[in-house]
PDB file of N, CA and C in Angstrom:
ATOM      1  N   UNK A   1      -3.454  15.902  17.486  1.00  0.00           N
ATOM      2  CA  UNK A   1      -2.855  14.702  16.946  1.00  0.00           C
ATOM      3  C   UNK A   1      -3.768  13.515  17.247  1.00  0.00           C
ATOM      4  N   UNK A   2      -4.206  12.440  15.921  1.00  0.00           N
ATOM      5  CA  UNK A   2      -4.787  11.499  16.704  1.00  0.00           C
ATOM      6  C   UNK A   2      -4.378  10.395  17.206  1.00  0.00           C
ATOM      7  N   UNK A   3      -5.005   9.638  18.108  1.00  0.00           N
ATOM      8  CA  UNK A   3      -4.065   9.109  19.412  1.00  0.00           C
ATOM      9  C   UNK A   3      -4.861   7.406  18.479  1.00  0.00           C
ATOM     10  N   UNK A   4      -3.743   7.055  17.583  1.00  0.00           N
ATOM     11  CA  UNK A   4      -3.781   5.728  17.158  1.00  0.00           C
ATOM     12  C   UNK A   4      -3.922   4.464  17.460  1.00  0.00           C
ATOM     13  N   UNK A   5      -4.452   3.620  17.251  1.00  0.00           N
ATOM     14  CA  UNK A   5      -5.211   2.070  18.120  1.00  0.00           C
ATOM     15  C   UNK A   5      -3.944   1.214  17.563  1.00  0.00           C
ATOM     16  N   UNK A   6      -4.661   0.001  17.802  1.00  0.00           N
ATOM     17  CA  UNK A   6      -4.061  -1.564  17.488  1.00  0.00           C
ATOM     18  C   UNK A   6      -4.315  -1.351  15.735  1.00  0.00           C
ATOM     19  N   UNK A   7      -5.244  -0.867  15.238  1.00  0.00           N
ATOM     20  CA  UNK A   7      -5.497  -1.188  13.963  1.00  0.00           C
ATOM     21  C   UNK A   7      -4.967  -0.779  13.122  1.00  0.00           C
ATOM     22  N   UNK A   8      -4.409   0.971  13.436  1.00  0.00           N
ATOM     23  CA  UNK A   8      -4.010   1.215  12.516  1.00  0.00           C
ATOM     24  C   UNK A   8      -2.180   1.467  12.868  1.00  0.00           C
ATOM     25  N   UNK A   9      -1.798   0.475  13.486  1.00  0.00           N
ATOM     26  CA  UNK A   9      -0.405  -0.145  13.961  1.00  0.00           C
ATOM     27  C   UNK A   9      -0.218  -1.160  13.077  1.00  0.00           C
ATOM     28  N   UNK A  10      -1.153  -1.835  12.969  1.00  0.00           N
ATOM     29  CA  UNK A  10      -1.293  -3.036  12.157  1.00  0.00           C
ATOM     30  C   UNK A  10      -1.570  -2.522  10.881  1.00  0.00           C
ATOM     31  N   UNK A  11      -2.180  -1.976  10.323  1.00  0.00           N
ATOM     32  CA  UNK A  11      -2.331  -1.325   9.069  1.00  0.00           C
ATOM     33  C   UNK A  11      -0.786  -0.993   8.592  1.00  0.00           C
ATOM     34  N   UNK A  12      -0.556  -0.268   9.182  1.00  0.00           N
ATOM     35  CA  UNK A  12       0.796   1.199   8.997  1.00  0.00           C
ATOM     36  C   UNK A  12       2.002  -0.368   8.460  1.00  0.00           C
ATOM     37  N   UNK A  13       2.289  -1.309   8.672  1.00  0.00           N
ATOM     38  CA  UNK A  13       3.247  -2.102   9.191  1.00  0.00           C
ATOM     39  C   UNK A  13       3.567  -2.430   7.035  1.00  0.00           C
ATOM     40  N   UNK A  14       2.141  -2.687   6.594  1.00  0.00           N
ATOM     41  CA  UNK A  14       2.679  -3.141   5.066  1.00  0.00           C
ATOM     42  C   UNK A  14       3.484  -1.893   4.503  1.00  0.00           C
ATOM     43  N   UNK A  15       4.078  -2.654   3.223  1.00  0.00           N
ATOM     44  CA  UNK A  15       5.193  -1.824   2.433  1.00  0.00           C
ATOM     45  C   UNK A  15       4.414  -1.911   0.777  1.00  0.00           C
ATOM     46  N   UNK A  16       3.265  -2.077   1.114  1.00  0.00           N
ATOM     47  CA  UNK A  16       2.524  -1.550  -0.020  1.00  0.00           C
ATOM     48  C   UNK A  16       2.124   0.139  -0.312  1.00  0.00           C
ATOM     49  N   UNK A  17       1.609   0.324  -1.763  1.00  0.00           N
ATOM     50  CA  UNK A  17       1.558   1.878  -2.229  1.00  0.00           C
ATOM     51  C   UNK A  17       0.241   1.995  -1.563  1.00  0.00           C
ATOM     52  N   UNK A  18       0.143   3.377  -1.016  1.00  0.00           N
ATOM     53  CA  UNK A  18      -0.860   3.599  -0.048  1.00  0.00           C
ATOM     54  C   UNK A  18      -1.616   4.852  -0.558  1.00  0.00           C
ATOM     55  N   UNK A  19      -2.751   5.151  -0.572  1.00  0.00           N
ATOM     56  CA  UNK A  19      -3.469   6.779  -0.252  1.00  0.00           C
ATOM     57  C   UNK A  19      -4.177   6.755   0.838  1.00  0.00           C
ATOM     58  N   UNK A  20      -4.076   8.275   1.157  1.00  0.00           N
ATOM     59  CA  UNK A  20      -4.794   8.725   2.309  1.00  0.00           C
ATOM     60  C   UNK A  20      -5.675   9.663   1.658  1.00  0.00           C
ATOM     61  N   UNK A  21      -6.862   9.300   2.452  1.00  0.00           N
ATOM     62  CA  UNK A  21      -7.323  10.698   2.873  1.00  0.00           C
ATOM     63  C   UNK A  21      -8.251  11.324   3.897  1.00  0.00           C
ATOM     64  N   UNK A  22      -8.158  12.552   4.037  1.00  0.00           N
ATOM     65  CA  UNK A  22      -8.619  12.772   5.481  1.00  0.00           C
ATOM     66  C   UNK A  22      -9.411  14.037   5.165  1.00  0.00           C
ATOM     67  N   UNK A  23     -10.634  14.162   6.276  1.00  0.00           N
ATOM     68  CA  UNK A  23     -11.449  14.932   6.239  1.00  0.00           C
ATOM     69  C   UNK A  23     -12.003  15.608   7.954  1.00  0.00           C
ATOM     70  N   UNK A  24     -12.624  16.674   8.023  1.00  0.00           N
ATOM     71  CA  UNK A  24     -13.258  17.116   8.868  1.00  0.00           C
ATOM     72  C   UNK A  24     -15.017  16.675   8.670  1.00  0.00           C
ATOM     73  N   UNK A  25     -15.222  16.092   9.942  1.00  0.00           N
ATOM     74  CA  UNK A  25     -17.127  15.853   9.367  1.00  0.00           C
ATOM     75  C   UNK A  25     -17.529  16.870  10.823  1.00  0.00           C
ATOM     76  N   UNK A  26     -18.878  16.970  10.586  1.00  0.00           N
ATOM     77  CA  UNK A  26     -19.880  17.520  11.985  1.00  0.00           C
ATOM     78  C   UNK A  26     -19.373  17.264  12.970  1.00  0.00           C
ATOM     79  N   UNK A  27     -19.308  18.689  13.280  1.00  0.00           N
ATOM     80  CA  UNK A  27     -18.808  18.470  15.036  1.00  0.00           C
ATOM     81  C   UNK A  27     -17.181  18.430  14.839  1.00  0.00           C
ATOM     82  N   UNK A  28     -16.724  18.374  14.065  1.00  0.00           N
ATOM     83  CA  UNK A  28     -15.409  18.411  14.299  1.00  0.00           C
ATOM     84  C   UNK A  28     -14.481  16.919  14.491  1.00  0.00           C
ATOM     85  N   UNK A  29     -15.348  15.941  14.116  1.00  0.00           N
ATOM     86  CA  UNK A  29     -14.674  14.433  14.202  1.00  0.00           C
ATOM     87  C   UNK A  29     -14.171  14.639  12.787  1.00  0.00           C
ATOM     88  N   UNK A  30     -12.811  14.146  13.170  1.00  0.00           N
ATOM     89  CA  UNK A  30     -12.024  13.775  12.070  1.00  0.00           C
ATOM     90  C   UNK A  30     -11.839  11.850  11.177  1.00  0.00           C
ATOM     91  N   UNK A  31     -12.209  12.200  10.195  1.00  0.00           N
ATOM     92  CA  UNK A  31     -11.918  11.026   9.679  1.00  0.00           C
ATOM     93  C   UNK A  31     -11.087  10.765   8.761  1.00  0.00           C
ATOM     94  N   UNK A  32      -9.895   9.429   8.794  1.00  0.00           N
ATOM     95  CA  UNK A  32      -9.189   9.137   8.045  1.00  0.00           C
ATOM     96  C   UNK A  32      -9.202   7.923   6.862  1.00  0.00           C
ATOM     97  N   UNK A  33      -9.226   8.176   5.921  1.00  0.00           N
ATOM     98  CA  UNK A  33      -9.072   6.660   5.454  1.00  0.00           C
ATOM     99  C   UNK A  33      -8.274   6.241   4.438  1.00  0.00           C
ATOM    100  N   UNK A  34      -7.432   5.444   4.219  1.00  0.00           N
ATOM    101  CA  UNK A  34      -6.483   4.990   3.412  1.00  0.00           C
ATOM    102  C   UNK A  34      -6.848   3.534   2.645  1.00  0.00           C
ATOM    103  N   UNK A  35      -5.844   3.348   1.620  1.00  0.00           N
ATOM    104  CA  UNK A  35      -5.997   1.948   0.975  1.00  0.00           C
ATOM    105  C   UNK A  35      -4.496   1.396   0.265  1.00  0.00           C
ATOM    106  N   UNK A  36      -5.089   0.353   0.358  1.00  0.00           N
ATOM    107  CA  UNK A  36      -3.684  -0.953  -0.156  1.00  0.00           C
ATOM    108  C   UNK A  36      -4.191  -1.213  -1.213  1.00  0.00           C
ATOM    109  N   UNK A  37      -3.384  -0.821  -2.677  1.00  0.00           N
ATOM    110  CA  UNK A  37      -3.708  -1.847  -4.069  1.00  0.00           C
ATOM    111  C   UNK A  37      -2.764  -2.791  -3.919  1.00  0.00           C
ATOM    112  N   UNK A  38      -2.747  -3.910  -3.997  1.00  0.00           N
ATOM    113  CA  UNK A  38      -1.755  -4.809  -4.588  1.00  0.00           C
ATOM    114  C   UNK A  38      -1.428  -4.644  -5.995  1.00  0.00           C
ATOM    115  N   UNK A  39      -0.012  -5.119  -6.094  1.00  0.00           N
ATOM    116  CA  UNK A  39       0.261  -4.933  -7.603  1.00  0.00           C
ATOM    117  C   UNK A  39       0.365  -6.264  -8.519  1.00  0.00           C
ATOM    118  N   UNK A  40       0.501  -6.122  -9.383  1.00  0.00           N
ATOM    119  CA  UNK A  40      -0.287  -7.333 -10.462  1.00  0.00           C
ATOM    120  C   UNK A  40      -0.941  -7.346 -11.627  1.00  0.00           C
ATOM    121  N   UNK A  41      -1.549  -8.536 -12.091  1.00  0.00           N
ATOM    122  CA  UNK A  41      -2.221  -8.242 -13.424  1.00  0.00           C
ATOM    123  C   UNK A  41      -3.081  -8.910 -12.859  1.00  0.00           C
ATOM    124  N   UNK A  42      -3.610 -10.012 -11.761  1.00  0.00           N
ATOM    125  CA  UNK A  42      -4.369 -10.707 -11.131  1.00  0.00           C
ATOM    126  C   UNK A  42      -5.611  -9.480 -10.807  1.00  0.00           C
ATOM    127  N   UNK A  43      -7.203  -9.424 -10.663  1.00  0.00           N
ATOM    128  CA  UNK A  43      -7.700  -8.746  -9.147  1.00  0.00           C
ATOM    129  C   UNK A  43      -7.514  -9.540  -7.981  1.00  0.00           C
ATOM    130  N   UNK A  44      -7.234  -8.578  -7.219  1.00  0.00           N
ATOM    131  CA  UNK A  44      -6.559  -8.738  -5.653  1.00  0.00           C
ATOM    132  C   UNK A  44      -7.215  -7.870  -4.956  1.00  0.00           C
ATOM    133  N   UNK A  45      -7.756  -8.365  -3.913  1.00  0.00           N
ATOM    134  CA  UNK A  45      -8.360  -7.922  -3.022  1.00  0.00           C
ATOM    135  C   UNK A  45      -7.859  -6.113  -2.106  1.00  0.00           C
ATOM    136  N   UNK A  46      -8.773  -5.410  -2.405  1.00  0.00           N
ATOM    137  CA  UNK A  46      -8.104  -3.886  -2.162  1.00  0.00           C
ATOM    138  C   UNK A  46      -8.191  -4.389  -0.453  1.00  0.00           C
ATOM    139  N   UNK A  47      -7.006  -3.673   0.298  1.00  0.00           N
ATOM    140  CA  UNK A  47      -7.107  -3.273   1.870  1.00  0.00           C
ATOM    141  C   UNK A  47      -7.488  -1.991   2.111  1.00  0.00           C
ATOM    142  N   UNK A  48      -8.496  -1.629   3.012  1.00  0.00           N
ATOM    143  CA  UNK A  48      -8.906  -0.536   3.055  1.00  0.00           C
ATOM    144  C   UNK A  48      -8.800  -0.088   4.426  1.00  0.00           C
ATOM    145  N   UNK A  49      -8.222   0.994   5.452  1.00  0.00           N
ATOM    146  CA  UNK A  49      -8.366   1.762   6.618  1.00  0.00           C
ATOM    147  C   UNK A  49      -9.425   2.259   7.106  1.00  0.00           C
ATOM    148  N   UNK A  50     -10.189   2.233   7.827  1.00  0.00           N
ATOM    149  CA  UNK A  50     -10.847   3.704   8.454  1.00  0.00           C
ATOM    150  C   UNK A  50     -10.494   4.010   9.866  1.00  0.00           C
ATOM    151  N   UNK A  51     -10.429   5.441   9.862  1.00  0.00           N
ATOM    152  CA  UNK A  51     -10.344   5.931  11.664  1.00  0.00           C
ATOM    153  C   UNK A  51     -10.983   6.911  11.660  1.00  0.00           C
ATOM    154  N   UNK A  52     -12.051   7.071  12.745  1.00  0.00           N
ATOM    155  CA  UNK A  52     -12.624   8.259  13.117  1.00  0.00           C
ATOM    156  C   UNK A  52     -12.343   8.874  14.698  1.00  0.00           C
ATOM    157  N   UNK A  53     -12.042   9.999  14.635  1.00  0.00           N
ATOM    158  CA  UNK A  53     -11.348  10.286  15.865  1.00  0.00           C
ATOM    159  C   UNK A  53     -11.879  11.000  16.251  1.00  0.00           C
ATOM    160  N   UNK A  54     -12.467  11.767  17.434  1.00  0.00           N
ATOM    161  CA  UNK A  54     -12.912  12.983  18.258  1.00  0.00           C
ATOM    162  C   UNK A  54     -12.184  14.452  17.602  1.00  0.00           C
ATOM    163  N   UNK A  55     -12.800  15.391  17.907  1.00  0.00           N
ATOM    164  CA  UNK A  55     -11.795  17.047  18.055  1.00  0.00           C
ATOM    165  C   UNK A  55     -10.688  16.911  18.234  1.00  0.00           C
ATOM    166  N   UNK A  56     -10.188  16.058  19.780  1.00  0.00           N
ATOM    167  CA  UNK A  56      -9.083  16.495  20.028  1.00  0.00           C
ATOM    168  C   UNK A  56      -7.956  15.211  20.376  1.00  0.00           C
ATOM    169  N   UNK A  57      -8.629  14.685  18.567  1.00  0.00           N
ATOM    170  CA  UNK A  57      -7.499  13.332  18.749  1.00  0.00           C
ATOM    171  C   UNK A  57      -8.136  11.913  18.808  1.00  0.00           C
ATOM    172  N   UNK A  58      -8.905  12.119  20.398  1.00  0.00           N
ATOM    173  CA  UNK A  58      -9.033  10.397  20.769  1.00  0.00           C
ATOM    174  C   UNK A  58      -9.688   9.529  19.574  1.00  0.00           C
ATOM    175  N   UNK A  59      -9.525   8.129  20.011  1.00  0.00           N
ATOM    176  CA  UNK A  59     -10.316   7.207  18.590  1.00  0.00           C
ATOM    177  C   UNK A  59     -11.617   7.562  19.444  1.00  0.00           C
ATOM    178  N   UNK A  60     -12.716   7.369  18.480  1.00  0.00           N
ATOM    179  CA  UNK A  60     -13.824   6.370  17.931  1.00  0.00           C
ATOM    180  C   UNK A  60     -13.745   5.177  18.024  1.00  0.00           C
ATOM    181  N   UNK A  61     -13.128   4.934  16.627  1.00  0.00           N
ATOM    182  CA  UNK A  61     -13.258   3.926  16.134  1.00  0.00           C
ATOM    183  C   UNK A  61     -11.950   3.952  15.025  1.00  0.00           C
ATOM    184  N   UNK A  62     -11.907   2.745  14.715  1.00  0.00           N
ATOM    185  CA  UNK A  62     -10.798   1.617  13.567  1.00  0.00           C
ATOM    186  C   UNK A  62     -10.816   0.851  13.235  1.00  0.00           C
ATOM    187  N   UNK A  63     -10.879   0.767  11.981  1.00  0.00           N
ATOM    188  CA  UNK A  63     -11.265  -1.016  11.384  1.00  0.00           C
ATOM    189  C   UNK A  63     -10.416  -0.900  10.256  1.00  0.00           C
ATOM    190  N   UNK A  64     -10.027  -2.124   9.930  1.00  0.00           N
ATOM    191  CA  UNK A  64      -9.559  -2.263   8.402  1.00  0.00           C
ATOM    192  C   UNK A  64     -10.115  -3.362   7.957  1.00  0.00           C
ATOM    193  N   UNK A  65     -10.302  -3.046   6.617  1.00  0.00           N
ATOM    194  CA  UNK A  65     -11.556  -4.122   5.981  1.00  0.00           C
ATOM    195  C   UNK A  65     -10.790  -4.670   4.315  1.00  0.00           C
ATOM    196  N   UNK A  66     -11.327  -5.341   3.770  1.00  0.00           N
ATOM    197  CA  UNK A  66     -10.903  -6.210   2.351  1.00  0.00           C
ATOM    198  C   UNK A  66     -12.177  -6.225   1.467  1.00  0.00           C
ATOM    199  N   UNK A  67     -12.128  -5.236   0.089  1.00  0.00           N
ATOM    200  CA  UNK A  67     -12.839  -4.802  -0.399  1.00  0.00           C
ATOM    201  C   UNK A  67     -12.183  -5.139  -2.131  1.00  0.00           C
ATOM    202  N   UNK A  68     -13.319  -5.669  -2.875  1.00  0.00           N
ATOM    203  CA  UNK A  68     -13.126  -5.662  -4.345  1.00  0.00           C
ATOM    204  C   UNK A  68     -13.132  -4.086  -5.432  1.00  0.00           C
ATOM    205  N   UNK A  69     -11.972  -3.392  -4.896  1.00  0.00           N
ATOM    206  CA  UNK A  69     -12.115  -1.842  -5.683  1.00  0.00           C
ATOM    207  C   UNK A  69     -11.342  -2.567  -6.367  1.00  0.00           C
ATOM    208  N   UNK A  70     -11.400  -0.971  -7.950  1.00  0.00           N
ATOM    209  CA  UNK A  70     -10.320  -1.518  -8.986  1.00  0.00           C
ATOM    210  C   UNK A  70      -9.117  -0.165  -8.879  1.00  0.00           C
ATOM    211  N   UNK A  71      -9.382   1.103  -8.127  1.00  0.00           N
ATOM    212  CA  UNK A  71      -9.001   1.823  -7.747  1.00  0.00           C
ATOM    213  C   UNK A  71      -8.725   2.616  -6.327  1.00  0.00           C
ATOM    214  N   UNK A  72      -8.223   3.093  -6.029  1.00  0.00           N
ATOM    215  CA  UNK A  72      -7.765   3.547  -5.036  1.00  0.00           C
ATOM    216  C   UNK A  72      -8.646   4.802  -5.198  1.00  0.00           C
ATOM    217  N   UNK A  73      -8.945   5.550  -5.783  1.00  0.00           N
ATOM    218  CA  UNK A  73     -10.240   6.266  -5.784  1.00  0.00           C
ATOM    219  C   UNK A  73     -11.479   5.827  -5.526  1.00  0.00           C
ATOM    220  N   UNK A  74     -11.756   4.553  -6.076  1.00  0.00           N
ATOM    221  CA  UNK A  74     -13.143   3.798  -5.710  1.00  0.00           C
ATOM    222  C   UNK A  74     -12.891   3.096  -3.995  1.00  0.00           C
ATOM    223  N   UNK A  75     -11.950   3.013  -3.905  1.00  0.00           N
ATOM    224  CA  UNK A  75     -11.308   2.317  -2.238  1.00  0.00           C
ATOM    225  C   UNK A  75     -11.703   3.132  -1.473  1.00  0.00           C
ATOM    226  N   UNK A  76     -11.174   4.235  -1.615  1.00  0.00           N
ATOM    227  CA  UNK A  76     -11.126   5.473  -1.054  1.00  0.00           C
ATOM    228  C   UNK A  76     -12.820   5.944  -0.939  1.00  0.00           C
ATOM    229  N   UNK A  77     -13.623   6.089  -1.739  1.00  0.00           N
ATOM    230  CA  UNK A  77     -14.945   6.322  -1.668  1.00  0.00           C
ATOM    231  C   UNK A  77     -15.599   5.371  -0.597  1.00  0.00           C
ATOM    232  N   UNK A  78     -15.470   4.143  -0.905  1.00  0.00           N
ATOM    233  CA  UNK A  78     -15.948   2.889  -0.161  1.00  0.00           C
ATOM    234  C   UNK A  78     -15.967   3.146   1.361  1.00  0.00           C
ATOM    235  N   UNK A  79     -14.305   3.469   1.456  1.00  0.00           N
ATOM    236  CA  UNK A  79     -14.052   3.748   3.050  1.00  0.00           C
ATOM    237  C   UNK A  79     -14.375   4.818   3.734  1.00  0.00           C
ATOM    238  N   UNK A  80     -14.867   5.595   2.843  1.00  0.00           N
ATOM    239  CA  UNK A  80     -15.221   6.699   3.601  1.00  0.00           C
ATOM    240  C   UNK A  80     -16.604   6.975   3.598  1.00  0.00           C
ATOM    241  N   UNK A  81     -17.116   6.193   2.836  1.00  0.00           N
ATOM    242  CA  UNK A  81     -18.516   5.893   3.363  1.00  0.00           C
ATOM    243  C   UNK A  81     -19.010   5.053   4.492  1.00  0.00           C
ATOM    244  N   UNK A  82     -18.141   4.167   4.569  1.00  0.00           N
ATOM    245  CA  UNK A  82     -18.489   3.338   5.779  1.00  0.00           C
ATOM    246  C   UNK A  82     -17.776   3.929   6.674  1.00  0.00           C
ATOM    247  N   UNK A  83     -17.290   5.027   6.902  1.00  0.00           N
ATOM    248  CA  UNK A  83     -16.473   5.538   8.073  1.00  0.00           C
ATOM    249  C   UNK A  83     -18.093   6.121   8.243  1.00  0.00           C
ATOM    250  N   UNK A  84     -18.752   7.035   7.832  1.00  0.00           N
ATOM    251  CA  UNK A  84     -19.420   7.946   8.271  1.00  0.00           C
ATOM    252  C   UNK A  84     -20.743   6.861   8.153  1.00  0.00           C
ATOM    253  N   UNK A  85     -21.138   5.945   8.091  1.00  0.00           N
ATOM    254  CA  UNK A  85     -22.137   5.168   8.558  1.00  0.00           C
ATOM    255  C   UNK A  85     -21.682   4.255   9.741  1.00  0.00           C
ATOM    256  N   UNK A  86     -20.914   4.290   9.787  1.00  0.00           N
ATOM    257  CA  UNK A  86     -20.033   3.396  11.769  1.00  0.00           C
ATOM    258  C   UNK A  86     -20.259   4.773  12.685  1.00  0.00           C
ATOM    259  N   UNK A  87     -20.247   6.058  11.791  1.00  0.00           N
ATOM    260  CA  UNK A  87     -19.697   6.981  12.986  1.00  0.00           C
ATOM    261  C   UNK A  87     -21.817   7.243  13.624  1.00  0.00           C
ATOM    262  N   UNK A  88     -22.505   7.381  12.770  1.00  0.00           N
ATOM    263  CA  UNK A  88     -23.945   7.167  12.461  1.00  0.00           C
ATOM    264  C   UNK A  88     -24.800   6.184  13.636  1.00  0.00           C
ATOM    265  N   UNK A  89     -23.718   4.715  13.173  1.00  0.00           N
ATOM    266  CA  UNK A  89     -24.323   4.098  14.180  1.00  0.00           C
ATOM    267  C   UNK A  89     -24.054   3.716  15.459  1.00  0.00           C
ATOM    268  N   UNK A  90     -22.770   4.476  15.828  1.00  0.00           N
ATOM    269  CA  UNK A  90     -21.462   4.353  16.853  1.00  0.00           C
ATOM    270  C   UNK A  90     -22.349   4.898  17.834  1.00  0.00           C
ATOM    271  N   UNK A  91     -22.344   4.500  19.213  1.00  0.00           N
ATOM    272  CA  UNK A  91     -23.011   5.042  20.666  1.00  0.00           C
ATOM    273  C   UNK A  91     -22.401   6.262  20.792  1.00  0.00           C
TER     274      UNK A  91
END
């Protein structure tokens, strides 16, 4: 189970439509990442998740970031690229 931060407490809290998704990378770190569309006819700024966690749970790392996607598929790409370039440059 992974053992969740401040960030993604704070994330979890909106009542916006959400995707996840989650993956296994090298070594067995798990990464998660989700996104916030706002709804509208306006563009609105996408919210985006990342968490990368150890084997057996602990964080890495967590950030949530504010990104110009037009999809939650393109959100979703975004964040999970920068999950695995934090995890890259992470000590």
């Amino acid at each position: 189970m992974r053992q969740r931060g401040v960030k993604y407490r704070q994330w979890a809290i909106g009542e916006l439509i959400t995707r996840d998704h989650s993956e296994i990378l090298y070594g067995g770190v798990q990464l998660h990442a989700s996104s916030h569309i706002p709804e509208g006819s306006e563009k609105q700024m996408t919210l985006v998740f990342i968490g990368l966690y150890h084997p057996d749970g602990a964080m890495i790392f967590e950030e949530c970031y504010g990104t110009w996607c037009d999809s939650h598929a393109e959100a979703i790409t975004w964040a999970t690229d920068m999950a695995k370039s934090k995890l890259v440059t992470s000590p």
